[in-house]
Protein backbone atom coordinates (compact mmCIF):
# COMPACT_ATOMS: atom_id res chain seq x y z
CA UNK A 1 -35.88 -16.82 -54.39
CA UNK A 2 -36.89 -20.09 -55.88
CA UNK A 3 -33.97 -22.91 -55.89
CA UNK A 4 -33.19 -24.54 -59.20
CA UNK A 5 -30.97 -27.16 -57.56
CA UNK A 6 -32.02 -29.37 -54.82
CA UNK A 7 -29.52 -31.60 -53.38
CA UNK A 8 -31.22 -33.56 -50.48
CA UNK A 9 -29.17 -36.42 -48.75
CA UNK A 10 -26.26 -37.28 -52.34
CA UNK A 11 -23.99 -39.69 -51.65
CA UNK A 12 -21.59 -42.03 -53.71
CA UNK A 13 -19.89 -44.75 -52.37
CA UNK A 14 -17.29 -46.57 -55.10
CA UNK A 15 -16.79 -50.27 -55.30
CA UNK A 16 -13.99 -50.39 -53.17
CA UNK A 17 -15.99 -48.90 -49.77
CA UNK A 18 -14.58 -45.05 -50.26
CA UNK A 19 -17.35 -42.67 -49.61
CA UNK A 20 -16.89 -39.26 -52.11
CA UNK A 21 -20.43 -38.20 -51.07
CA UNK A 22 -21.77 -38.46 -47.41
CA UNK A 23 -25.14 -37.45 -47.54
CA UNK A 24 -24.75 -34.09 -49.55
CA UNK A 25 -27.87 -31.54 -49.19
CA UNK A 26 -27.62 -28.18 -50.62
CA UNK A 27 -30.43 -25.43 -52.31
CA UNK A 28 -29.33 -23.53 -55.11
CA UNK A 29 -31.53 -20.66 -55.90
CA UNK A 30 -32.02 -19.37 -59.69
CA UNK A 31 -29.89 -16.49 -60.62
CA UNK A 32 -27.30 -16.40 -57.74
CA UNK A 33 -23.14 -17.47 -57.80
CA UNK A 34 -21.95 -20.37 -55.69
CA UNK A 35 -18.75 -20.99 -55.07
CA UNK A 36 -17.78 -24.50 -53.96
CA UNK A 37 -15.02 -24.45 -51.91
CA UNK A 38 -12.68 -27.62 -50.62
CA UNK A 39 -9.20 -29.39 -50.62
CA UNK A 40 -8.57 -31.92 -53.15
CA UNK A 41 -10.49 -35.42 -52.87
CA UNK A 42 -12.91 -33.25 -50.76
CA UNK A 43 -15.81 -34.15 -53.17
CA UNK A 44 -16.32 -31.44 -55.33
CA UNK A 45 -15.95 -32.55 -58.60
CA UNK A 46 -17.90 -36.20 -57.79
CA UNK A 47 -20.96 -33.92 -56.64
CA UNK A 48 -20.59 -31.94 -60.01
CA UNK A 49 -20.00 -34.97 -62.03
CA UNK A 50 -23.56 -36.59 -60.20
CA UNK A 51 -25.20 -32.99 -60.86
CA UNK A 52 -24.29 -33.05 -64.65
CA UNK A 53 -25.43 -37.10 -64.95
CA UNK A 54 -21.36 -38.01 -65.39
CA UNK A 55 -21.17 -40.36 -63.05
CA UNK A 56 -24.45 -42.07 -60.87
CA UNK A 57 -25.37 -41.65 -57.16
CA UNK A 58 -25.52 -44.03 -54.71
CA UNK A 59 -28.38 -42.60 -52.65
CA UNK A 60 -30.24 -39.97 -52.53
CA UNK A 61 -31.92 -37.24 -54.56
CA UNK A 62 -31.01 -34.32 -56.40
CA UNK A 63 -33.07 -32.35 -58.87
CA UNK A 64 -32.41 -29.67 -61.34
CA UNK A 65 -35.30 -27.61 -62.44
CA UNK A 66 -37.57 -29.53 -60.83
CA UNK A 67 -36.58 -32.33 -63.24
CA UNK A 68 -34.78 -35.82 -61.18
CA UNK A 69 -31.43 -36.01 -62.56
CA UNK A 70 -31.89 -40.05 -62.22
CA UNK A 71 -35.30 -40.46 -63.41
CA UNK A 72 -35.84 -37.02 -65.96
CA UNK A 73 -32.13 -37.07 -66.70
CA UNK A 74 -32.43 -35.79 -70.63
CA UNK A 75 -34.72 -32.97 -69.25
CA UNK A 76 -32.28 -32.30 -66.22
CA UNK A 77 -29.10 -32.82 -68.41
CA UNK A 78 -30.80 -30.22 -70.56
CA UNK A 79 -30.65 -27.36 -68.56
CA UNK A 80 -26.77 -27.49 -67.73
CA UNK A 81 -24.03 -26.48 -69.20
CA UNK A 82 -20.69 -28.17 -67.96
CA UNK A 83 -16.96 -26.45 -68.01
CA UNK A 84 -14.68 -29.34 -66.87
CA UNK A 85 -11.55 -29.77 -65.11
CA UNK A 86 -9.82 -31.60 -67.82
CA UNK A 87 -9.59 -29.74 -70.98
CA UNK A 88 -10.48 -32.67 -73.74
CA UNK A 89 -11.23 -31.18 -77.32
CA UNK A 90 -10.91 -32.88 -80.64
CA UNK A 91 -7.66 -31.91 -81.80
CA UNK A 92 -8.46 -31.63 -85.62
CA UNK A 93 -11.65 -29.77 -85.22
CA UNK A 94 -12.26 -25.84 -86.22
CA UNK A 95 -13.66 -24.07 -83.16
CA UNK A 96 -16.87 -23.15 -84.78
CA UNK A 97 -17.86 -26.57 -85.93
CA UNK A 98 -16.99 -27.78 -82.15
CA UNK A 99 -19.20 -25.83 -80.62
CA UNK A 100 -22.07 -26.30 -83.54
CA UNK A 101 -21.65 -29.98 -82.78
CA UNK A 102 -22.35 -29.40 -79.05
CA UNK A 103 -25.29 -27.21 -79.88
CA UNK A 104 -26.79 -30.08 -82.06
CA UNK A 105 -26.49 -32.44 -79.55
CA UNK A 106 -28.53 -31.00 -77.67
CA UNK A 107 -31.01 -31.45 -80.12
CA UNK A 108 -31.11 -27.18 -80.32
CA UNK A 109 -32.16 -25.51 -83.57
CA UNK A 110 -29.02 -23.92 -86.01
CA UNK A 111 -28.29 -20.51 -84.68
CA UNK A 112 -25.12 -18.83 -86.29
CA UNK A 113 -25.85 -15.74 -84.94
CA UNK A 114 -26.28 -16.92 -81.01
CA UNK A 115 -23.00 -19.03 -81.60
CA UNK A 116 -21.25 -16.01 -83.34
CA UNK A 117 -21.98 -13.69 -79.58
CA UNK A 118 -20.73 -16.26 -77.50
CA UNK A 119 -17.65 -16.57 -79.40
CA UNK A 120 -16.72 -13.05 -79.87
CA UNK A 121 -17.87 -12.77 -76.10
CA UNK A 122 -15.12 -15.09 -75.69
CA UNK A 123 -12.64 -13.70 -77.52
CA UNK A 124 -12.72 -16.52 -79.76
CA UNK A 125 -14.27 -15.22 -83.05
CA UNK A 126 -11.14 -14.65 -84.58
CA UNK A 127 -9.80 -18.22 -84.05
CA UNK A 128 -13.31 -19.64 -85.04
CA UNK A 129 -11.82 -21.60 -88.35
CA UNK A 130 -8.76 -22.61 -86.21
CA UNK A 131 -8.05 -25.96 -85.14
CA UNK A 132 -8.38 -26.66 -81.56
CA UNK A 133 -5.03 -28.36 -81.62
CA UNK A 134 -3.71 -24.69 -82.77
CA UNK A 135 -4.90 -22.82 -79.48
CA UNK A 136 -3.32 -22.14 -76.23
CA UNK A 137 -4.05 -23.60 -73.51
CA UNK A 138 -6.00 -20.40 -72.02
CA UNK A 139 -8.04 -20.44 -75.41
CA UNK A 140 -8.67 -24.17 -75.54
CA UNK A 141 -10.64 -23.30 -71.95
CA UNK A 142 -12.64 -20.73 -73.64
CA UNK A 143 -13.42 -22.86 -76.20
CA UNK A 144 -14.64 -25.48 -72.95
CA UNK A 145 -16.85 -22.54 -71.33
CA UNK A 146 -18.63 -21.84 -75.44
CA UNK A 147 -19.30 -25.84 -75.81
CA UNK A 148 -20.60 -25.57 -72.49
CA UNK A 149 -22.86 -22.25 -72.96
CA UNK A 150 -23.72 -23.21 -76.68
CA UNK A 151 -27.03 -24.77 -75.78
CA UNK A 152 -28.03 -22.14 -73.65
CA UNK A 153 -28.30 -23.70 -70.47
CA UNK A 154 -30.02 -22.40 -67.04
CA UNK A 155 -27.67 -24.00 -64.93
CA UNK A 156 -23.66 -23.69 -65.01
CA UNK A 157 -21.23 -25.55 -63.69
CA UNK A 158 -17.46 -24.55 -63.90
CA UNK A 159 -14.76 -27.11 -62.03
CA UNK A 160 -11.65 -25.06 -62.40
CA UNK A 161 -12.23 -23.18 -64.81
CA UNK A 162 -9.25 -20.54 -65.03
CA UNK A 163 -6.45 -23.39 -64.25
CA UNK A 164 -4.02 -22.98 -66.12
CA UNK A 165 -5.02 -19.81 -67.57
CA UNK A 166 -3.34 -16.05 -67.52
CA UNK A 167 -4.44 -13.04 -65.66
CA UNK A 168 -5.72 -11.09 -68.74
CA UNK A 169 -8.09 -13.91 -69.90
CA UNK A 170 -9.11 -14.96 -66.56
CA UNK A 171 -10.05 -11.40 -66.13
CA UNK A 172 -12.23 -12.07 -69.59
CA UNK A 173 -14.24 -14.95 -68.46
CA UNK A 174 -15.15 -13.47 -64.93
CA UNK A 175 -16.58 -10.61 -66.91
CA UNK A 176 -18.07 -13.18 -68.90
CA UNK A 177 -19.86 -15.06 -66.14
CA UNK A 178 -21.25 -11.88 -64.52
CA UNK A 179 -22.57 -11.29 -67.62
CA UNK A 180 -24.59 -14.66 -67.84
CA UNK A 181 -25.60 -14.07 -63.78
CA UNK A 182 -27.12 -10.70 -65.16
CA UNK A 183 -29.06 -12.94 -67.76
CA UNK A 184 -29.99 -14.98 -64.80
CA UNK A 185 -27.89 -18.02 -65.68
CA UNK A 186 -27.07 -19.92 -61.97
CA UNK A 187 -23.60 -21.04 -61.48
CA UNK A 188 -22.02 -23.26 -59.37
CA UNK A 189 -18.23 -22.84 -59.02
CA UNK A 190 -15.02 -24.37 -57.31
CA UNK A 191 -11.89 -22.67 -58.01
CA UNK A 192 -8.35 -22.77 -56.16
CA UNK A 193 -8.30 -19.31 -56.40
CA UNK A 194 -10.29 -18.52 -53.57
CA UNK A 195 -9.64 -14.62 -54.38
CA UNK A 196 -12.03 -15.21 -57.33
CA UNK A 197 -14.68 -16.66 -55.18
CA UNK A 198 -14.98 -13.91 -52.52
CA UNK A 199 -14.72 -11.08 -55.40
CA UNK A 200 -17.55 -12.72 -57.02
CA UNK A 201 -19.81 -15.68 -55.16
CA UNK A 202 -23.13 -15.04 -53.25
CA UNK A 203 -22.97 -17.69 -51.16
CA UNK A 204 -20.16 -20.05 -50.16
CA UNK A 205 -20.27 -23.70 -49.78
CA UNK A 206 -17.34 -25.45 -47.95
CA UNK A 207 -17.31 -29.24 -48.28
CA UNK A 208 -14.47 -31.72 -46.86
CA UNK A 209 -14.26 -35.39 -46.79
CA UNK A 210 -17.10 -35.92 -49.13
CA UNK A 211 -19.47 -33.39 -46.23
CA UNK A 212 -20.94 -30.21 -46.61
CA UNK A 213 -19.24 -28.36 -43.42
CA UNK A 214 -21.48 -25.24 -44.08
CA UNK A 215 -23.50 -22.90 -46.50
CA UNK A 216 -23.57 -18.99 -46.49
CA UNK A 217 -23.83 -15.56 -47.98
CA UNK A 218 -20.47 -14.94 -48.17
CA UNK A 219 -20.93 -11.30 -46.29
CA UNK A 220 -22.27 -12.94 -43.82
CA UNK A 221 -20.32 -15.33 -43.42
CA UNK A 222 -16.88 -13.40 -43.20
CA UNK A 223 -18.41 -11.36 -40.48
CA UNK A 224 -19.60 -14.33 -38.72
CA UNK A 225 -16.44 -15.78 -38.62
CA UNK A 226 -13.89 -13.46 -40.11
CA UNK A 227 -11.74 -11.94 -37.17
CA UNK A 228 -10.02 -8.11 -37.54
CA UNK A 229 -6.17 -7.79 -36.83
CA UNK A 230 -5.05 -3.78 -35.29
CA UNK A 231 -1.31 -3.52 -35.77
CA UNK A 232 0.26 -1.05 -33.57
CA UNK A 233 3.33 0.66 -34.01
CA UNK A 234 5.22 1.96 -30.90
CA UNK A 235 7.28 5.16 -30.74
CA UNK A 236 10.41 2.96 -29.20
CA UNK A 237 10.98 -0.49 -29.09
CA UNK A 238 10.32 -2.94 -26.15
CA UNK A 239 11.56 -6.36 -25.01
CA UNK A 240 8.55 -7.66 -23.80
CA UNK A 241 4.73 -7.39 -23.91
CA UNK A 242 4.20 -5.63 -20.16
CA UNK A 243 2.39 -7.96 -17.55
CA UNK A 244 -0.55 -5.30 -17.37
CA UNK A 245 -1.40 -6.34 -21.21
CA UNK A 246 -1.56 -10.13 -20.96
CA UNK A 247 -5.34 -10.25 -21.07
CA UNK A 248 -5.07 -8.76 -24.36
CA UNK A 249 -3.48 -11.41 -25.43
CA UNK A 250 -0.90 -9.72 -27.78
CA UNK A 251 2.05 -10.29 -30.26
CA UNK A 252 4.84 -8.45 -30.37
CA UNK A 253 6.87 -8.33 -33.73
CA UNK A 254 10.54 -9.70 -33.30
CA UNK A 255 12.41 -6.43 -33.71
CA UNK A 256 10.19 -4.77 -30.59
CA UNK A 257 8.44 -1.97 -32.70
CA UNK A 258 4.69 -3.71 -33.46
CA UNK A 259 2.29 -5.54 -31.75
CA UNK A 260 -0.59 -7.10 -32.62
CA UNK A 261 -4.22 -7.52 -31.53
CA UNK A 262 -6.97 -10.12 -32.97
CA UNK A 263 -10.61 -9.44 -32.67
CA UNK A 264 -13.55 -11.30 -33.98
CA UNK A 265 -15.47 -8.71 -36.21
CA UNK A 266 -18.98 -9.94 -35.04
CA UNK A 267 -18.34 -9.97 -31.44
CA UNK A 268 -20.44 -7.47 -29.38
CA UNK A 269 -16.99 -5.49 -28.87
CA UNK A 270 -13.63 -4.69 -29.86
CA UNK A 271 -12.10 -4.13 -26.60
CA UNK A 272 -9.78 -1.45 -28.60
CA UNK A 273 -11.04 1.53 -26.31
CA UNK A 274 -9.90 -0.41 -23.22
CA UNK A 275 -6.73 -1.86 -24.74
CA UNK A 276 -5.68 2.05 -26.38
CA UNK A 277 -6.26 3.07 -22.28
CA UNK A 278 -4.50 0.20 -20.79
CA UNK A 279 -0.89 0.69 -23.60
CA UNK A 280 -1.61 4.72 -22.35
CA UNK A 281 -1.46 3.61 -18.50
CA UNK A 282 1.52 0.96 -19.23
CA UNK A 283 3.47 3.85 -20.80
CA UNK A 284 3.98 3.25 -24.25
CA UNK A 285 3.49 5.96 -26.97
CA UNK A 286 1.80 4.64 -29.81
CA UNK A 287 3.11 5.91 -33.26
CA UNK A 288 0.60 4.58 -35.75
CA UNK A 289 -2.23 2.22 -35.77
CA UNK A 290 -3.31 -0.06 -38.92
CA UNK A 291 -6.10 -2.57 -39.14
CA UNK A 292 -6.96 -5.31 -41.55
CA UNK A 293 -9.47 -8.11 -41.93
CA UNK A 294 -9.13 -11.53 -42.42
CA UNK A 295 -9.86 -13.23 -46.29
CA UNK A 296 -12.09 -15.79 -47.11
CA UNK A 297 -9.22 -18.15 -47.86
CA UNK A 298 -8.13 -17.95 -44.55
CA UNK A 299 -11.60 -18.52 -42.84
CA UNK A 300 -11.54 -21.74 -45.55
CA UNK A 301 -8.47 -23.03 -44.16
CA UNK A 302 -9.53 -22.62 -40.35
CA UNK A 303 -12.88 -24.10 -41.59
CA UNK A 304 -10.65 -27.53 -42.84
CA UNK A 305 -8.21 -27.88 -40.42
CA UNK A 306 -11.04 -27.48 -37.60
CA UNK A 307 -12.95 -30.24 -39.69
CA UNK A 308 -9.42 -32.43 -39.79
CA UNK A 309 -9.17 -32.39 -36.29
């Protein structure tokens, strides 16, 4: 599939020698869901701000449909729609003529009736002669995600875009943004709530320290480095782990009645046939067995604290 983002070699260093961008590189085909994952200060929102011509690069090169977002930067500007972290609306504005406005400046014909599906997409139709200064805080971000779709960009970018904002309507705009993927709108996501991201990314991107740490398919990825946890739950209790399980390396819960075995799930094999045989020949009766994988969020914090060491 053909990228619509190319990222080759981005950095920005500020006056005062900090680095936010250490030679980013990243492809971002048309059509798919990124998810940009990283702490704060990591570097997400500088490479998003670079991407969307907010603030200007240092070095390198990054284009967005083919068009330099440096040297083509109306053409490349053009083609993205931005949902920022900061939610910044003129207070004594209706909704409808906000997003107009946005529409107009990108220099986009009058289209009531494209404006009118967004907003009722949004939920917002019914608040469209409202002030913005009369919404909620989760409606003032949907109002954010309409300016931003208004002009009907190829490319979106969303930096947080459910902070702040409850289940039922963060529930709304994921629907929302699968619908635009479907329409084969690209986005390019970072989120806190890394649940979000493995429910609905393609790929995941992990950066740290202003450094892309890796780039994936986020199935592949989580069997690549995910790891699979069998809980075992023992007939009677014991005080110890026997001496003939030590290779397996096991935990055993504080009240004597579990333990527990870690195994990676791309590994060439368990080892759970020859661990079930050795508990059998160490005498323990095994009452129930449960197993459960490891989330994304937790291969993203092994992924950071591994880079931080």
């Amino acid at each position: 599939m053909a990228s619509i983002v190319a990222v080759k070699d981005l950095q920005k260093v500020y006056g005062d020698g900090f680095e936010a961008l250490k030679g980013v590189s990243l492809s971002i085909r048309k059509g798919e869901i990124l998810a940009l994952l990283g702490p704060n200060g990591a570097g997400k929102t500088t490479l998003i701000s670079a991407l969307c011509g907010i603030t200007t690069p240092s070095g390198g090169q990054a284009t967005i449909g083919g068009h330099d977002i440096l040297s083509e930067y109306r053409a490349a500007r053009a083609m993205v729609g931005l949902v920022p972290q900061e939610v910044s609306l003129e207070p004594f504005e209706k909704v409808i003529n906000t997003v107009r406005f946005s529409r107009g400046l990108f220099g986009r014909p009058r289209d009531d009736a494209f404006l009118e599906q967004t907003l009722r997409e949004l939920s917002l139709w019914d608040k469209r002669n409202n002030l913005t200064k009369e919404l909620s805080g989760g409606m003032k971000r949907r109002v954010l995600i309409a300016k931003a779709l208004c002009h009907e960009p190829q490319v979106l970018f969303l930096d947080e875009p459910t902070a702040g904002v409850d289940v039922e309507l963060r529930r709304d705009m994921w629907r929302t943004i699968e619908g635009l993927r479907q329409k084969g709108v690209t986005i390019i996501l970072t989120t806190h709530y890394i649940e979000e991201a493995e429910a609905i990314a393609d790929r995941i991107a992990v950066i740290n320290r202003g450094e892309i740490l890796l780039i994936e398919e986020k199935g592949a990825l989580m069997t690549r480095m995910g790891r699979k946890s069998l809980r075992i739950e023992l007939d009677d209790p014991i005080d110890a782990v026997p001496a003939a399980l030590a290779a397996y390396d096991l935990e055993l819960s504080p009240d004597g009645h579990f333990l527990s075995y870690h195994y990676k799930t791309g590994g060439e094999g368990t080892g759970i046939t020859r661990l079930l045989q050795a508990l059998a020949q160490a005498g323990l009766s095994l009452r129930d067995i449960h197993t459960s994988q490891s989330s994304l969020e937790e291969i993203f914090v092994g992924l950071v604290r591994e880079d931080a060491a």
